[in-house]
Each structure stands twice: as C-alpha cells, then as structure tokens.
PDBML (XML) file of the C-alpha atoms, coordinates in Angstrom:
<?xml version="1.0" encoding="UTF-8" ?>
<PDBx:datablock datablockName="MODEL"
   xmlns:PDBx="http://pdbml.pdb.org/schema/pdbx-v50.xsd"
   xmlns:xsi="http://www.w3.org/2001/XMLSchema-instance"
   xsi:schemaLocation="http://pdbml.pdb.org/schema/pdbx-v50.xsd pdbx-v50.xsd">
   <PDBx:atom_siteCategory>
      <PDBx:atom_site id="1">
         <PDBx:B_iso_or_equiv>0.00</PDBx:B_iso_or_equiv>
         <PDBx:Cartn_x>14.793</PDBx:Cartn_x>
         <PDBx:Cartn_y>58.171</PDBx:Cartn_y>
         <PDBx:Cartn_z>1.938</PDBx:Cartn_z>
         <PDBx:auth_asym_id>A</PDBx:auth_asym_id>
         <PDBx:auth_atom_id>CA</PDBx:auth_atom_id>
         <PDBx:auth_comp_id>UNK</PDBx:auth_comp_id>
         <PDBx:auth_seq_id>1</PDBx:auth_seq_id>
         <PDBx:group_PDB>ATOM</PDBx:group_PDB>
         <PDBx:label_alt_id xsi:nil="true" />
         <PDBx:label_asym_id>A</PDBx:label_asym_id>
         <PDBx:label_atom_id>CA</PDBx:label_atom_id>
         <PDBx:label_comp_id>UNK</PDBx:label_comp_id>
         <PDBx:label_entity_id>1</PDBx:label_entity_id>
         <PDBx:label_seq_id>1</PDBx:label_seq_id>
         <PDBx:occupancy>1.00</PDBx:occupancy>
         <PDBx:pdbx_PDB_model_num>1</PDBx:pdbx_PDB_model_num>
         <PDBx:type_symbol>C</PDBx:type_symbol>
      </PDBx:atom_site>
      <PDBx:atom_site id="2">
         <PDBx:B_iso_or_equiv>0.00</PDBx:B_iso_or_equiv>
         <PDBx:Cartn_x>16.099</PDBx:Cartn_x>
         <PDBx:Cartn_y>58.041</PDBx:Cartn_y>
         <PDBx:Cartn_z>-1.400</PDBx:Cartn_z>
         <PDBx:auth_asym_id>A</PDBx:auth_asym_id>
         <PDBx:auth_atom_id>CA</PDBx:auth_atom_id>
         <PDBx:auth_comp_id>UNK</PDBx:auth_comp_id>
         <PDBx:auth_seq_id>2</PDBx:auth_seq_id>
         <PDBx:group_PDB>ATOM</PDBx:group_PDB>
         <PDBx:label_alt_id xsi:nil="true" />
         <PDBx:label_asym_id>A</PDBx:label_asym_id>
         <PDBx:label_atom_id>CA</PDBx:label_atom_id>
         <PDBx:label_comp_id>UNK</PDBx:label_comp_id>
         <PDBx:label_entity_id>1</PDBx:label_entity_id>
         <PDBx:label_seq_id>2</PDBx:label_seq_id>
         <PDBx:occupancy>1.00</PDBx:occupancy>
         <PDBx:pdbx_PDB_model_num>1</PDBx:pdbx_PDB_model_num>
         <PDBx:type_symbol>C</PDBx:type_symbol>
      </PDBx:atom_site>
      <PDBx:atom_site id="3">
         <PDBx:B_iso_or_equiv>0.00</PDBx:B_iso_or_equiv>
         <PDBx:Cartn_x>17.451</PDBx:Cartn_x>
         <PDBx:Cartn_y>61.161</PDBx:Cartn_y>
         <PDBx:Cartn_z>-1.367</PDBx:Cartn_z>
         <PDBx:auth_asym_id>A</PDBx:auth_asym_id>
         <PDBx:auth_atom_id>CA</PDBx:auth_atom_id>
         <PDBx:auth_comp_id>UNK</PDBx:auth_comp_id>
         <PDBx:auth_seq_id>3</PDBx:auth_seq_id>
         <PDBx:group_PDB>ATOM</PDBx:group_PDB>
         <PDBx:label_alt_id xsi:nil="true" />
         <PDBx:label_asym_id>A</PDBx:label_asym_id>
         <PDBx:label_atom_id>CA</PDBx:label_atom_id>
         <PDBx:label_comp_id>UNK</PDBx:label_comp_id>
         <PDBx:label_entity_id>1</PDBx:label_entity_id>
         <PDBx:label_seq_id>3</PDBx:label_seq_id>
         <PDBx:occupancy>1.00</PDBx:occupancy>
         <PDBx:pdbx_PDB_model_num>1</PDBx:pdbx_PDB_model_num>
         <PDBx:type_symbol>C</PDBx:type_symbol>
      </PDBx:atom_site>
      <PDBx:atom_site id="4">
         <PDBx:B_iso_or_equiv>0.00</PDBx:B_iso_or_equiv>
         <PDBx:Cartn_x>19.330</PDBx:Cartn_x>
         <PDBx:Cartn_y>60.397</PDBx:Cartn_y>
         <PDBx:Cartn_z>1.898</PDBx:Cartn_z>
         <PDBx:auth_asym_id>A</PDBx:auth_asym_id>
         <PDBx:auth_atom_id>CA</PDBx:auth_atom_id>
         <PDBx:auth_comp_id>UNK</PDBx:auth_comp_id>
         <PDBx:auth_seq_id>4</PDBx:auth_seq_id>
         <PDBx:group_PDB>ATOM</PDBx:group_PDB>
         <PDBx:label_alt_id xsi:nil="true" />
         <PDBx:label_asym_id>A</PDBx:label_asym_id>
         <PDBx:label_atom_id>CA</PDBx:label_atom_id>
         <PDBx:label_comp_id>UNK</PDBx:label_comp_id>
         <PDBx:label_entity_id>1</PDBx:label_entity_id>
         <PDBx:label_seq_id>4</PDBx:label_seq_id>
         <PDBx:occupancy>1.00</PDBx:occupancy>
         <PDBx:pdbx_PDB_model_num>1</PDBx:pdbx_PDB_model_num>
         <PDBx:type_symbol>C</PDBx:type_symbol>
      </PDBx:atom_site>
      <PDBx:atom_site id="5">
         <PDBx:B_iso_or_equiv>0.00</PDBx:B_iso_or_equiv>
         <PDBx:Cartn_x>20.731</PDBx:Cartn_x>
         <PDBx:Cartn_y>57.283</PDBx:Cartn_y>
         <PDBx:Cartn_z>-0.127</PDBx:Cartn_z>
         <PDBx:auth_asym_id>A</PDBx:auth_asym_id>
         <PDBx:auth_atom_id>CA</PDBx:auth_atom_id>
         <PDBx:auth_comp_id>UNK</PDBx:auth_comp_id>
         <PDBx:auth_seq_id>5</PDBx:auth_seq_id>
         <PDBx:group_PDB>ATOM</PDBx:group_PDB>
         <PDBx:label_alt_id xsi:nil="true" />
         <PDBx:label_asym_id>A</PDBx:label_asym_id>
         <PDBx:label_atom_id>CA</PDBx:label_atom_id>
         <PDBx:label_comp_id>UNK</PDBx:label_comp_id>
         <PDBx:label_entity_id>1</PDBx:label_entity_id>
         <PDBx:label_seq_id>5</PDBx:label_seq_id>
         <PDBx:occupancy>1.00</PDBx:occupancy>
         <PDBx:pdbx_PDB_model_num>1</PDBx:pdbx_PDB_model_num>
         <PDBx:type_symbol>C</PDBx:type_symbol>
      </PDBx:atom_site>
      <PDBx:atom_site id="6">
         <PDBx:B_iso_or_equiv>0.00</PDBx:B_iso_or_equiv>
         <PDBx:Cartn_x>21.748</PDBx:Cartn_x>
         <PDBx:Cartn_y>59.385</PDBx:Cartn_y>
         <PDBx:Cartn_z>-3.402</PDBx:Cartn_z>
         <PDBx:auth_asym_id>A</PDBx:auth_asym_id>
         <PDBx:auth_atom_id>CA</PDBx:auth_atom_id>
         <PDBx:auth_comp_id>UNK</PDBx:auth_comp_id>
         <PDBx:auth_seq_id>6</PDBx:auth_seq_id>
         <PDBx:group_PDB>ATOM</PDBx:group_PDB>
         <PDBx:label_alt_id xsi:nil="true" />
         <PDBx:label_asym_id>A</PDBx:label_asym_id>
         <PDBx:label_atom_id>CA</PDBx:label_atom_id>
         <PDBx:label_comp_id>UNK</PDBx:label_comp_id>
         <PDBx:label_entity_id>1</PDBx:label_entity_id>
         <PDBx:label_seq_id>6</PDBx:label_seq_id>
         <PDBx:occupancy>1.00</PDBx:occupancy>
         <PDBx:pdbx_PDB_model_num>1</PDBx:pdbx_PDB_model_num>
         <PDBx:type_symbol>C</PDBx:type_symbol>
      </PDBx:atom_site>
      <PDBx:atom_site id="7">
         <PDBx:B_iso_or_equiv>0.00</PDBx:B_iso_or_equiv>
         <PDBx:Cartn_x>23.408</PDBx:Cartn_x>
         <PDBx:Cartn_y>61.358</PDBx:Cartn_y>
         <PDBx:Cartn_z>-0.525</PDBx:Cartn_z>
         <PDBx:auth_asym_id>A</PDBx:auth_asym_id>
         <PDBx:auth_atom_id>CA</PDBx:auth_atom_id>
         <PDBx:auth_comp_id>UNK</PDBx:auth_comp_id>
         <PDBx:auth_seq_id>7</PDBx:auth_seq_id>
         <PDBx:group_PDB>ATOM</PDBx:group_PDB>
         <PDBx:label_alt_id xsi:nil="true" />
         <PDBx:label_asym_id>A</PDBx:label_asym_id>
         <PDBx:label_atom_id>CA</PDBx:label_atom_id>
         <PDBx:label_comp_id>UNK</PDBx:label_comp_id>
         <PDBx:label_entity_id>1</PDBx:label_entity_id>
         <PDBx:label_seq_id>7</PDBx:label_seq_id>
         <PDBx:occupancy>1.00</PDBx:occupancy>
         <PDBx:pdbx_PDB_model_num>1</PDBx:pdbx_PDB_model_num>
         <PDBx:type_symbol>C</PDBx:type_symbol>
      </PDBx:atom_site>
      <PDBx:atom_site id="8">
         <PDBx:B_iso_or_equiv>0.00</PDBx:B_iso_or_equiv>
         <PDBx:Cartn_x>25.538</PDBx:Cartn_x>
         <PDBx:Cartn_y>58.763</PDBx:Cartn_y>
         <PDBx:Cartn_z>1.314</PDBx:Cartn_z>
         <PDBx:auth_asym_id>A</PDBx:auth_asym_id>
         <PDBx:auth_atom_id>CA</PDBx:auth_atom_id>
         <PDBx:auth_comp_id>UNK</PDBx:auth_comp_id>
         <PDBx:auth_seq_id>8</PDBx:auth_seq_id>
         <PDBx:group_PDB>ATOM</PDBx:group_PDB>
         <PDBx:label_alt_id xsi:nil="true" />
         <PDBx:label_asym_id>A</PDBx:label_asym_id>
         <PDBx:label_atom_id>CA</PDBx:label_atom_id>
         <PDBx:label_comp_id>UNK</PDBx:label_comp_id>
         <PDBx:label_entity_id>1</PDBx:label_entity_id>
         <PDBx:label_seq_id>8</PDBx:label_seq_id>
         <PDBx:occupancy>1.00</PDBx:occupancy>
         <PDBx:pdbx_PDB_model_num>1</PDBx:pdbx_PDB_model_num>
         <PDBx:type_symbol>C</PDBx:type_symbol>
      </PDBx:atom_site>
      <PDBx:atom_site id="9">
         <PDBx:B_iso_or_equiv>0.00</PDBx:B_iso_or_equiv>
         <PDBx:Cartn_x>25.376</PDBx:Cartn_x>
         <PDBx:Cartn_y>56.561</PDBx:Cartn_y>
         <PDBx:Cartn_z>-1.651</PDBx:Cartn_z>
         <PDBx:auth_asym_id>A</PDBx:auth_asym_id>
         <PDBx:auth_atom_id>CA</PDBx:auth_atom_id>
         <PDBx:auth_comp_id>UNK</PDBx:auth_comp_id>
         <PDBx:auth_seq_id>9</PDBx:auth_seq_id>
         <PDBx:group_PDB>ATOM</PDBx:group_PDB>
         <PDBx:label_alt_id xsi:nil="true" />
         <PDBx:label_asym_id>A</PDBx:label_asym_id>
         <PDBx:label_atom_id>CA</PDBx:label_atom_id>
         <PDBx:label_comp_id>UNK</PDBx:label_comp_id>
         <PDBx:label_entity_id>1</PDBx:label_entity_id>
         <PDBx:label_seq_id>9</PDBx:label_seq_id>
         <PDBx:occupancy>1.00</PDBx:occupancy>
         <PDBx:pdbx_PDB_model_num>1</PDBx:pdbx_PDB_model_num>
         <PDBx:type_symbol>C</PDBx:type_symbol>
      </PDBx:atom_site>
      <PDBx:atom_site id="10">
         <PDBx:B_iso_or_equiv>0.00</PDBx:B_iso_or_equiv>
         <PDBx:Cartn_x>24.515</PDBx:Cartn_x>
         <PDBx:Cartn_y>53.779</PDBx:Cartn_y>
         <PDBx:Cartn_z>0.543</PDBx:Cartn_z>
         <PDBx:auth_asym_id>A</PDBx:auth_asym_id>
         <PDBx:auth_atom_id>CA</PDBx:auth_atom_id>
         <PDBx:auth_comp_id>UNK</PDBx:auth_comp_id>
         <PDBx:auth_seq_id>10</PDBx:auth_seq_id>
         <PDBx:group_PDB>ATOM</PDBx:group_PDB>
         <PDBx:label_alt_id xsi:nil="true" />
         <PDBx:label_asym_id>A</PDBx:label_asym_id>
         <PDBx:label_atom_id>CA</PDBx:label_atom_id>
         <PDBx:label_comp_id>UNK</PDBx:label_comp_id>
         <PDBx:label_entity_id>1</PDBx:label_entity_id>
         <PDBx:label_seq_id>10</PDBx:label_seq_id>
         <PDBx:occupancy>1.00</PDBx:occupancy>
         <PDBx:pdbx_PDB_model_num>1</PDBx:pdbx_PDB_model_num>
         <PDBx:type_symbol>C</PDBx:type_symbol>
      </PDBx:atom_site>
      <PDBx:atom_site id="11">
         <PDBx:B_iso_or_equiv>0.00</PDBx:B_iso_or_equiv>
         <PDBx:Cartn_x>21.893</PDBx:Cartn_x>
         <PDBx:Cartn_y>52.089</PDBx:Cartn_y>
         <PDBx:Cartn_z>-1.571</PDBx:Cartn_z>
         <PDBx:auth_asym_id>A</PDBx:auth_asym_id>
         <PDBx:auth_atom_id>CA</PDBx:auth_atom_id>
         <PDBx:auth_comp_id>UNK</PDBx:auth_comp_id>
         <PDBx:auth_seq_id>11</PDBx:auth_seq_id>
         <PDBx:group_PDB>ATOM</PDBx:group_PDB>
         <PDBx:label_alt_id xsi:nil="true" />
         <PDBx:label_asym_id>A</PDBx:label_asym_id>
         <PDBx:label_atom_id>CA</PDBx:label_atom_id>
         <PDBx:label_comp_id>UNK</PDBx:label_comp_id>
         <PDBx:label_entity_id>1</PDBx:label_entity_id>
         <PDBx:label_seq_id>11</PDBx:label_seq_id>
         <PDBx:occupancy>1.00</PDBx:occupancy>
         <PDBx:pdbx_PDB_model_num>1</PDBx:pdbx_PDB_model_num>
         <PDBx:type_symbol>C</PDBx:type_symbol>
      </PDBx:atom_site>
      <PDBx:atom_site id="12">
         <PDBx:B_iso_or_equiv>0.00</PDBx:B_iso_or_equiv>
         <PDBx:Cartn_x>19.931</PDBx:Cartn_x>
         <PDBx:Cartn_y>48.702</PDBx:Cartn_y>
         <PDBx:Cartn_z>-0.627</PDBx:Cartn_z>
         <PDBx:auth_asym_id>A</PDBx:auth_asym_id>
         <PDBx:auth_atom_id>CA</PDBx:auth_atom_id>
         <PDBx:auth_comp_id>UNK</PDBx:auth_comp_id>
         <PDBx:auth_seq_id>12</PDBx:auth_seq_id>
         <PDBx:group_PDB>ATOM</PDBx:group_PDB>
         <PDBx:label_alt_id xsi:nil="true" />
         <PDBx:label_asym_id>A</PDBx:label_asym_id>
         <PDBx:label_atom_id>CA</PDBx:label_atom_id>
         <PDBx:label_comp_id>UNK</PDBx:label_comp_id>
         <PDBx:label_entity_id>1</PDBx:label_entity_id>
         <PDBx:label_seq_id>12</PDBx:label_seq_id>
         <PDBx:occupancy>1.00</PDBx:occupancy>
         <PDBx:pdbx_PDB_model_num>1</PDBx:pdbx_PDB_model_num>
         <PDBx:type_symbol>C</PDBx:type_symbol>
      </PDBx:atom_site>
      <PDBx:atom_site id="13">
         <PDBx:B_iso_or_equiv>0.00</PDBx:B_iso_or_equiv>
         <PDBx:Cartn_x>20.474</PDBx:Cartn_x>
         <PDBx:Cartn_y>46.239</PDBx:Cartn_y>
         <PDBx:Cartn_z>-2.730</PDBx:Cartn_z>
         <PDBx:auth_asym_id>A</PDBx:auth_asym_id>
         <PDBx:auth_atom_id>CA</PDBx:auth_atom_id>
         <PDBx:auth_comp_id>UNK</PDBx:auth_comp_id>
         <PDBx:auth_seq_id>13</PDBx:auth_seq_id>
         <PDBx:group_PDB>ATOM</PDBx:group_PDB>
         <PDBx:label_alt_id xsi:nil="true" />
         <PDBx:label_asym_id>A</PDBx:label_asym_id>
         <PDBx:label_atom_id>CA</PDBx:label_atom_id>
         <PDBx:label_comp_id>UNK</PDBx:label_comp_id>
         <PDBx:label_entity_id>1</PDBx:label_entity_id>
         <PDBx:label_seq_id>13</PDBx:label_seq_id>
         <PDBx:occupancy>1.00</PDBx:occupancy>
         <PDBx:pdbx_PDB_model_num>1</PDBx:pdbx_PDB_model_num>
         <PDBx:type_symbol>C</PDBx:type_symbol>
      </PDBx:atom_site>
      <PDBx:atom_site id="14">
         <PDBx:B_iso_or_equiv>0.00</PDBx:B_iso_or_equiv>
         <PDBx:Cartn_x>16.594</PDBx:Cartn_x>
         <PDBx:Cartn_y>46.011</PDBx:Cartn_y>
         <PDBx:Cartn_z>-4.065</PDBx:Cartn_z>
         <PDBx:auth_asym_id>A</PDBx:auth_asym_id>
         <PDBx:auth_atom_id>CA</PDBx:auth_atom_id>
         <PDBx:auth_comp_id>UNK</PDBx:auth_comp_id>
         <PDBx:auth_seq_id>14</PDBx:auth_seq_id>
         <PDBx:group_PDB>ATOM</PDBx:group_PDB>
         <PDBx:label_alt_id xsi:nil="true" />
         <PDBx:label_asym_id>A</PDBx:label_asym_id>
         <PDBx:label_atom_id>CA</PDBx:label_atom_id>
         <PDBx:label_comp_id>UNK</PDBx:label_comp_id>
         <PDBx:label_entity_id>1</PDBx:label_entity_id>
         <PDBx:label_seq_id>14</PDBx:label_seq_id>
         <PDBx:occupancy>1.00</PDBx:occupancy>
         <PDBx:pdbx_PDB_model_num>1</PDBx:pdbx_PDB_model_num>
         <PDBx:type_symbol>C</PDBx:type_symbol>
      </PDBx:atom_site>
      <PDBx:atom_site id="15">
         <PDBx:B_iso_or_equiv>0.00</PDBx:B_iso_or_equiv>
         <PDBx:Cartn_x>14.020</PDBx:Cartn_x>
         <PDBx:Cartn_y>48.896</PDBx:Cartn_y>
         <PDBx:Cartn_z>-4.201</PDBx:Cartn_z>
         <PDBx:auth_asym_id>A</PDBx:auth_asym_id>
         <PDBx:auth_atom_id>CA</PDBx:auth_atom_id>
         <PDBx:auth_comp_id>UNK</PDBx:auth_comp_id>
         <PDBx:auth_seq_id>15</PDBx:auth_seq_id>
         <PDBx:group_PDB>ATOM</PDBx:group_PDB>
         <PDBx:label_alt_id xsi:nil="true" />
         <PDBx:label_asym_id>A</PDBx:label_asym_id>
         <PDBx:label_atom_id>CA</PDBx:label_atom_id>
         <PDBx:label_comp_id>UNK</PDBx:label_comp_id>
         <PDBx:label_entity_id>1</PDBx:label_entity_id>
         <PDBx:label_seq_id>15</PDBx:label_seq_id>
         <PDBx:occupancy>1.00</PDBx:occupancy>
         <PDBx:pdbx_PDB_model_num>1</PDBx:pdbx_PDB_model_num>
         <PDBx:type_symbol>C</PDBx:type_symbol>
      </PDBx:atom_site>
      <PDBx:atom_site id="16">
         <PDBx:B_iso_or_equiv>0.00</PDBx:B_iso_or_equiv>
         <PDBx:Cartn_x>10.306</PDBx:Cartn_x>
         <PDBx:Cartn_y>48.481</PDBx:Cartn_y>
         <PDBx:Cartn_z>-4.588</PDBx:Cartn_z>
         <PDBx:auth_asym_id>A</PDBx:auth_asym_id>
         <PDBx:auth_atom_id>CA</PDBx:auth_atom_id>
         <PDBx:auth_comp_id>UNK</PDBx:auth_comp_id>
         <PDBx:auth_seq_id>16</PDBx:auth_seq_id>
         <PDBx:group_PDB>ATOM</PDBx:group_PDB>
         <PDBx:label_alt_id xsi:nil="true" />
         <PDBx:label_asym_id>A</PDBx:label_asym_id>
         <PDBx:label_atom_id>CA</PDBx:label_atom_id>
         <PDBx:label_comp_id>UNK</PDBx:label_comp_id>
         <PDBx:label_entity_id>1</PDBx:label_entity_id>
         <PDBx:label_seq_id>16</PDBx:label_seq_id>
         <PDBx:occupancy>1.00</PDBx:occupancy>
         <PDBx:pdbx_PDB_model_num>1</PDBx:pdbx_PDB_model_num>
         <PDBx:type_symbol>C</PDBx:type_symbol>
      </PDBx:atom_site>
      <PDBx:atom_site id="17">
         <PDBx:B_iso_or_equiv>0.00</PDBx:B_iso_or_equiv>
         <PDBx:Cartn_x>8.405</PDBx:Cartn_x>
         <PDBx:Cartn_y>51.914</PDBx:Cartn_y>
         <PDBx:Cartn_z>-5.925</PDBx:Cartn_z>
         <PDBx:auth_asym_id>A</PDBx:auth_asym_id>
         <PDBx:auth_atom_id>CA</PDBx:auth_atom_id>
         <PDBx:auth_comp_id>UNK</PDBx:auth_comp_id>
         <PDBx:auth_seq_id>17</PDBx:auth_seq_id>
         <PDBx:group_PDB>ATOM</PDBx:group_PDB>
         <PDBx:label_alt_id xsi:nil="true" />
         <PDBx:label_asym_id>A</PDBx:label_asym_id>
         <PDBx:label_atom_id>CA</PDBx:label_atom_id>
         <PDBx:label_comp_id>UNK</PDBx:label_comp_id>
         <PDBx:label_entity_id>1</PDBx:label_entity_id>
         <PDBx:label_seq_id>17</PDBx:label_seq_id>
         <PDBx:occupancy>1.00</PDBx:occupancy>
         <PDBx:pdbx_PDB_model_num>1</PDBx:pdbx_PDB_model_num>
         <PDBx:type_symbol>C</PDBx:type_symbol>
      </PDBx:atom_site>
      <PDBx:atom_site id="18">
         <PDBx:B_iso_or_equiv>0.00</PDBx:B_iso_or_equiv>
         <PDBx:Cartn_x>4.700</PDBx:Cartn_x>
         <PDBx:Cartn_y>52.046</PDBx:Cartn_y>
         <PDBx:Cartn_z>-5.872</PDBx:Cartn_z>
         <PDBx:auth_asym_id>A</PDBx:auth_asym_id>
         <PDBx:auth_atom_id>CA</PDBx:auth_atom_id>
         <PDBx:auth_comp_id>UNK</PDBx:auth_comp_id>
         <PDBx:auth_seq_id>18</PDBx:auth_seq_id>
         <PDBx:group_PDB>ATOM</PDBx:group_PDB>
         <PDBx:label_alt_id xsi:nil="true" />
         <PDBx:label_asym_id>A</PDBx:label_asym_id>
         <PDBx:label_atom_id>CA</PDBx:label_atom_id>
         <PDBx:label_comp_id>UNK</PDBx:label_comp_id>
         <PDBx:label_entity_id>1</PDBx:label_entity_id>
         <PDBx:label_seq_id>18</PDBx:label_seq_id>
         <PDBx:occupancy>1.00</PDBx:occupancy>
         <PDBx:pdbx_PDB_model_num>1</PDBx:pdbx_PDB_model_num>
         <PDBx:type_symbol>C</PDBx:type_symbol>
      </PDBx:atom_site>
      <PDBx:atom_site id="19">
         <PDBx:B_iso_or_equiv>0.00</PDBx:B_iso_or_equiv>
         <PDBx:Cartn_x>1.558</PDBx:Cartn_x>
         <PDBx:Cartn_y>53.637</PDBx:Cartn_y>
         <PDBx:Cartn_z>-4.215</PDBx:Cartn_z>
         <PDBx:auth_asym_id>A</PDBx:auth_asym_id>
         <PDBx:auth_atom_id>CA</PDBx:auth_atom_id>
         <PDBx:auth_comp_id>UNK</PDBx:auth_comp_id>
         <PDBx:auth_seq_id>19</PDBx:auth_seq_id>
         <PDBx:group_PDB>ATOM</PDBx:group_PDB>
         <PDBx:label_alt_id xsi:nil="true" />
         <PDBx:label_asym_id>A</PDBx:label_asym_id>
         <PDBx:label_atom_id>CA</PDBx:label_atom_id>
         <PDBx:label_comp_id>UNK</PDBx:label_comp_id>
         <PDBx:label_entity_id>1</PDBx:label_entity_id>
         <PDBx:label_seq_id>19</PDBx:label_seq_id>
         <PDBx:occupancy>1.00</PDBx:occupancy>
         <PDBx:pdbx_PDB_model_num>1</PDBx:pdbx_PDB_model_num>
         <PDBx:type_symbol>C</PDBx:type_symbol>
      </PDBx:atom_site>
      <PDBx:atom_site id="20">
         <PDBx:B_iso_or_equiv>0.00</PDBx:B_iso_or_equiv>
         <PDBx:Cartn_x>-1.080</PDBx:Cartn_x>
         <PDBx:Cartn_y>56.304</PDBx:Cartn_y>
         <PDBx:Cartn_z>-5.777</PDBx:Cartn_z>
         <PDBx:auth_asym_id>A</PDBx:auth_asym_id>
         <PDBx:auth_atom_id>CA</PDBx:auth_atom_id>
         <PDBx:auth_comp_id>UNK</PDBx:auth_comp_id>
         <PDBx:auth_seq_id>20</PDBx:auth_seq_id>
         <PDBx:group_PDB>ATOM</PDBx:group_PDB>
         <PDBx:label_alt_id xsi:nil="true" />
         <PDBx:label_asym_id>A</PDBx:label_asym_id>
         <PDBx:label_atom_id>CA</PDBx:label_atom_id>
         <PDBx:label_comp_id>UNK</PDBx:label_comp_id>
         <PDBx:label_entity_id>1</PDBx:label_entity_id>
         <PDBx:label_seq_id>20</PDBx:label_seq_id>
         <PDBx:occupancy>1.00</PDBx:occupancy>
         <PDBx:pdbx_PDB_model_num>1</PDBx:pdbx_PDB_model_num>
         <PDBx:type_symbol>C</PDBx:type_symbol>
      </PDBx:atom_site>
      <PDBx:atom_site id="21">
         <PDBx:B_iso_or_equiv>0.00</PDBx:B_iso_or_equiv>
         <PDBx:Cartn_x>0.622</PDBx:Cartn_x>
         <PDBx:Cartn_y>59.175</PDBx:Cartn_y>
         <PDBx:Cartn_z>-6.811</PDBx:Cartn_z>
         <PDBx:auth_asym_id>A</PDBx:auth_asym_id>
         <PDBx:auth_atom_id>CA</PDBx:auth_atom_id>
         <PDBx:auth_comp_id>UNK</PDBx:auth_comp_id>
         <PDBx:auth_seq_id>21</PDBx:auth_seq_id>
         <PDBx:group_PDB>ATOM</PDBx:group_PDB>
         <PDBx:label_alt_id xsi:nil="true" />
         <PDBx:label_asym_id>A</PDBx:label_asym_id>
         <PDBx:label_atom_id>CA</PDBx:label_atom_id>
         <PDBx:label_comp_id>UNK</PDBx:label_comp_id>
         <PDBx:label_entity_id>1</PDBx:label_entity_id>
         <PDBx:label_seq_id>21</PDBx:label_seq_id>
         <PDBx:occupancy>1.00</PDBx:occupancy>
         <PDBx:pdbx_PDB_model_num>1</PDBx:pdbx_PDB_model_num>
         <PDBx:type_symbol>C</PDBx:type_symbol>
      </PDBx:atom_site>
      <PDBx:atom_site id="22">
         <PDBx:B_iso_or_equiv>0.00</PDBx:B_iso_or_equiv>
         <PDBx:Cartn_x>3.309</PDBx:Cartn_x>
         <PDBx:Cartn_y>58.034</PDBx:Cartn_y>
         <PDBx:Cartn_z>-9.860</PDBx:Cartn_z>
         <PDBx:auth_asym_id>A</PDBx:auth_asym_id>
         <PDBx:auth_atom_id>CA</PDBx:auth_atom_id>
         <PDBx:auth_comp_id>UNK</PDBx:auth_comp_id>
         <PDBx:auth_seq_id>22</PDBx:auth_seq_id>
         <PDBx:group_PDB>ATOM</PDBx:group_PDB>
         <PDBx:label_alt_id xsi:nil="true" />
         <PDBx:label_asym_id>A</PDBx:label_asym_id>
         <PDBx:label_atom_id>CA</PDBx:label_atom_id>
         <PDBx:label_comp_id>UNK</PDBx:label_comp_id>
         <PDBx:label_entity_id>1</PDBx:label_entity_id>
         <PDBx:label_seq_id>22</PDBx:label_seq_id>
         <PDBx:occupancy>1.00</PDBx:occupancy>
         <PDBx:pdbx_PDB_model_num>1</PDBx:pdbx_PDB_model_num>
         <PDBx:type_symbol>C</PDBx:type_symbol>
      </PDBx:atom_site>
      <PDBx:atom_site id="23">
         <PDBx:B_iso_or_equiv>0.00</PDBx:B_iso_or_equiv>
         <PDBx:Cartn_x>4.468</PDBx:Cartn_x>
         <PDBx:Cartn_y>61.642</PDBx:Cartn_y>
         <PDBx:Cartn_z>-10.893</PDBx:Cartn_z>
         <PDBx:auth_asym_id>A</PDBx:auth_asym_id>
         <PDBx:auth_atom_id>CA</PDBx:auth_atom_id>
         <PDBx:auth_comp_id>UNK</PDBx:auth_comp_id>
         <PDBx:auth_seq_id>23</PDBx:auth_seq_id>
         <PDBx:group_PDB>ATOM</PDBx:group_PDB>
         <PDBx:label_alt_id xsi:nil="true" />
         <PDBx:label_asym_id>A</PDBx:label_asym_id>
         <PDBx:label_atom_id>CA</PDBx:label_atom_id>
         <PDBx:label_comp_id>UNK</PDBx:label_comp_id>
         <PDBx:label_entity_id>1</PDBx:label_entity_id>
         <PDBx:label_seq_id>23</PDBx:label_seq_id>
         <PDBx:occupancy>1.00</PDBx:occupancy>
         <PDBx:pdbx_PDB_model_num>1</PDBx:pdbx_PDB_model_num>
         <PDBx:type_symbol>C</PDBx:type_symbol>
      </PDBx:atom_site>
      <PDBx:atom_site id="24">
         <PDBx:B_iso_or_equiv>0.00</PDBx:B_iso_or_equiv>
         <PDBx:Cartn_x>6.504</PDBx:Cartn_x>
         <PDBx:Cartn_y>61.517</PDBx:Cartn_y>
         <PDBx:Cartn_z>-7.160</PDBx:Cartn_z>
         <PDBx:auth_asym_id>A</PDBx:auth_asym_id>
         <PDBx:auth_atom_id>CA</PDBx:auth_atom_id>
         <PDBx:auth_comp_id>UNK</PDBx:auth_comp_id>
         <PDBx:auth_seq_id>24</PDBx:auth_seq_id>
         <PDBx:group_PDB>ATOM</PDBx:group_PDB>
         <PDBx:label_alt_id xsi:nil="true" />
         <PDBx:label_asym_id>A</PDBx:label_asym_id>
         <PDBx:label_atom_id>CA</PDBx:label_atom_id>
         <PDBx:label_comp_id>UNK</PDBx:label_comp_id>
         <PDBx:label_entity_id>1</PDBx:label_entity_id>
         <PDBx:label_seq_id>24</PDBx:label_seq_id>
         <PDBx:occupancy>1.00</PDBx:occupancy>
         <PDBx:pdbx_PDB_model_num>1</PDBx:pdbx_PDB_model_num>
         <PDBx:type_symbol>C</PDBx:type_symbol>
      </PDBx:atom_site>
   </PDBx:atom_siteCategory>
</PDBx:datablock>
C-alpha cells in the first residue's frame, strides 16, 4: 500500500502505522 501511494503519489490525507513488527 504505501508503496503503491509513493508510486501514484496519491497519498491519504492521514496515516496510522502500528502492529508488532516496528523494523517494517
């Protein structure tokens, strides 16, 4: 996903990261 938005640059407007693994 955010590759596909670097991509296009066609970014949302707000972006939550989170989950287990922080290196990714």
């Amino acid at each position: 996903v955010v590759k596909e938005h670097i991509t296009n640059r066609n970014f949302s407007r707000i972006y939550l990261f989170c989950g287990s693994e922080q290196y990714l």
